[in-house]
N, C-alpha and C. Protein backbone atom coordinates (compact mmCIF):
# COMPACT_ATOMS: atom_id res chain seq x y z
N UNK A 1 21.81 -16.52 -17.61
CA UNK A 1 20.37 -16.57 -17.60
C UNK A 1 19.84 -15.15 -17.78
N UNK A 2 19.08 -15.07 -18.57
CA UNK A 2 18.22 -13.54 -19.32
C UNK A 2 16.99 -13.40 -18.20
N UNK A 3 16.96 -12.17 -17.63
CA UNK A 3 15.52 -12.04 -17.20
C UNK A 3 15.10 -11.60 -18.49
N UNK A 4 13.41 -11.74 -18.06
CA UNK A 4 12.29 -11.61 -18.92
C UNK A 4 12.00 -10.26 -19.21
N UNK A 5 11.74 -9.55 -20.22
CA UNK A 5 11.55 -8.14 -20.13
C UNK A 5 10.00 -8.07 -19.20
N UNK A 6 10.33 -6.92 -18.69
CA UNK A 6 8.65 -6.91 -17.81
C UNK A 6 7.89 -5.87 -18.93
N UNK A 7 6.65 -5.81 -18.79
CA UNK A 7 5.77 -4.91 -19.33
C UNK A 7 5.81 -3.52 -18.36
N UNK A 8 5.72 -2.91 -18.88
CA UNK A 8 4.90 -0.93 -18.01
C UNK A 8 4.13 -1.73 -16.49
N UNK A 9 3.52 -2.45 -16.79
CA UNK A 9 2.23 -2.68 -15.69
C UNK A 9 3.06 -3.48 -14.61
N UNK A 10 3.45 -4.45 -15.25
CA UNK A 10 4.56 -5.75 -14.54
C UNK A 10 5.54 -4.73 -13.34
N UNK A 11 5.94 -3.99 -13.93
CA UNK A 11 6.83 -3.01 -13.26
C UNK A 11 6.68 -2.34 -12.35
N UNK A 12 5.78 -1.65 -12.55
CA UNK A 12 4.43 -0.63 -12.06
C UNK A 12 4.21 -1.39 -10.81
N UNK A 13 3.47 -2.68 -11.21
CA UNK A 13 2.94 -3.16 -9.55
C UNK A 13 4.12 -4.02 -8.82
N UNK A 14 5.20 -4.19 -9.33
CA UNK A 14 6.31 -4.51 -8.35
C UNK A 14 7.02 -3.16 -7.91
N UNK A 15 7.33 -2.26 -8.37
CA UNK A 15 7.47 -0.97 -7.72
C UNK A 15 6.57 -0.60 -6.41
N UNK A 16 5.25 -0.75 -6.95
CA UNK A 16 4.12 -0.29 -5.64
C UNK A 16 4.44 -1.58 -4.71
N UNK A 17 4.39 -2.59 -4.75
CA UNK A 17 4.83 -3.71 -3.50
C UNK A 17 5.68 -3.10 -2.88
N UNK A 18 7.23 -3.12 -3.50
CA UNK A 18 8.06 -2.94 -3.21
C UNK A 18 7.77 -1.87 -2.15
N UNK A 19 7.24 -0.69 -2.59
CA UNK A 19 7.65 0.95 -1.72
C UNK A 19 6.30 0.37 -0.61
N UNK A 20 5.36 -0.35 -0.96
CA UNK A 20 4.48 -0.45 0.18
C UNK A 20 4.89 -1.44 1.44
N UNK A 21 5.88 -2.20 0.80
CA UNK A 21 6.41 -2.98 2.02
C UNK A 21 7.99 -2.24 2.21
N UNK A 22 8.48 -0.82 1.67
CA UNK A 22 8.91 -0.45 2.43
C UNK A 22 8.71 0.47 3.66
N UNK A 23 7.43 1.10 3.15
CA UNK A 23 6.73 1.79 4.13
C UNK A 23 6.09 1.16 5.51
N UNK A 24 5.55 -0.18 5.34
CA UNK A 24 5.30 -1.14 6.82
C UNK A 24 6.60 -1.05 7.29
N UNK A 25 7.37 -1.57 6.77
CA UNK A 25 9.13 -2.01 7.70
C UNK A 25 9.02 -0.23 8.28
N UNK A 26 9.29 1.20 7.52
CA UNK A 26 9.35 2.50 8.32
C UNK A 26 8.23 2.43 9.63
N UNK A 27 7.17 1.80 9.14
CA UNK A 27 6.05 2.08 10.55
C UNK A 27 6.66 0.84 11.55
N UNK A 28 6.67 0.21 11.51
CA UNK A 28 7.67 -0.83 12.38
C UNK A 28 8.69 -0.20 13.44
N UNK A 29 9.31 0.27 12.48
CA UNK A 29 10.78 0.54 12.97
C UNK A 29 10.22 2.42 14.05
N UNK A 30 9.44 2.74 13.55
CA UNK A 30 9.14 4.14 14.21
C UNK A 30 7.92 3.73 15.70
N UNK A 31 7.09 2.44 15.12
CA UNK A 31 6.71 2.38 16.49
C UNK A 31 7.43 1.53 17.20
N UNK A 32 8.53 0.74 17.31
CA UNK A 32 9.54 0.35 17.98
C UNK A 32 10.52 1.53 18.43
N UNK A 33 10.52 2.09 17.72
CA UNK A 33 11.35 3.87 18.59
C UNK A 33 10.62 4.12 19.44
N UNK A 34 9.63 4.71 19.08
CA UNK A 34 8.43 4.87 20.36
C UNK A 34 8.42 4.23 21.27
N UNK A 35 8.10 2.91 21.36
CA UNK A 35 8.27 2.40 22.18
C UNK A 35 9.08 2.50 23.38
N UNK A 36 10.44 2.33 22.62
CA UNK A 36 12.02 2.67 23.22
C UNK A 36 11.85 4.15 24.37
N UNK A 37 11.13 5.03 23.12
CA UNK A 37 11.48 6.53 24.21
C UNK A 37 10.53 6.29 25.20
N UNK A 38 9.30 6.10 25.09
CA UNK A 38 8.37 5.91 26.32
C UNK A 38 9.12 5.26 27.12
N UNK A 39 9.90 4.01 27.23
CA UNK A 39 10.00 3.10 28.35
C UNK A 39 11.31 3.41 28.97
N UNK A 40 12.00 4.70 28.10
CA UNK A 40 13.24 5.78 28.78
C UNK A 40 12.84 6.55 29.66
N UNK A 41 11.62 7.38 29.15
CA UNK A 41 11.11 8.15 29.60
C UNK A 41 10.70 7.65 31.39
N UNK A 42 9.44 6.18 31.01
CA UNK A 42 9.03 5.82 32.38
C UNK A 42 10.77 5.83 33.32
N UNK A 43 11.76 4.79 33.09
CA UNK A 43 12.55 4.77 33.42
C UNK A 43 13.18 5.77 34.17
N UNK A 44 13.15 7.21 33.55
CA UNK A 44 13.90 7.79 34.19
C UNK A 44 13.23 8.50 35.70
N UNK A 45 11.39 8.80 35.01
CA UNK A 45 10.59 9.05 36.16
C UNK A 45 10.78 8.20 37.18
N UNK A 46 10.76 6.72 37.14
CA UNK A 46 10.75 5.76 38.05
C UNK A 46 12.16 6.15 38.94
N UNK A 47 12.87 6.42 38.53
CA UNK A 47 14.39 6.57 38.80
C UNK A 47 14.57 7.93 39.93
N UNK A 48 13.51 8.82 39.06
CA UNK A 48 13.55 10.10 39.66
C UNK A 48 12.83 9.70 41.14
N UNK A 49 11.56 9.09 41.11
CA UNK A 49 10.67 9.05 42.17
C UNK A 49 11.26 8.38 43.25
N UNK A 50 11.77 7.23 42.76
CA UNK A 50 12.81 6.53 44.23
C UNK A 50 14.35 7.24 44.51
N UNK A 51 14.99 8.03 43.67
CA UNK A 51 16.08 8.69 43.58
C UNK A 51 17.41 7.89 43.47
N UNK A 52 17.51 7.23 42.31
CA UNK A 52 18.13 6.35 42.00
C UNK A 52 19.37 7.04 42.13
């Protein structure tokens, strides 16, 4: 089975999808890090304050 040749434009705006939904998945994944370090962070204060 042959794909279809795409046009300049065809290309163009599946490229921009593409990199724009790879850029949501990077913001995802960086405020899920965040997340992560904050709730290390509380963790370890909490830890510190009762003296785990």
């Amino acid at each position: 089975m042959k794909e279809k040749e795409l046009t300049d434009k065809e290309l163009e705006d599946r490229l921009d999808k593409a990199f724009k939904e790879s850029e949501s998945k990077k913001g995802v994944f960086k405020i899920l890090r965040n997340e992560k370090e904050s709730l290390d962070i509380k963790e370890k204060r909490t830890k510190k304050k009762f003296k785990f």
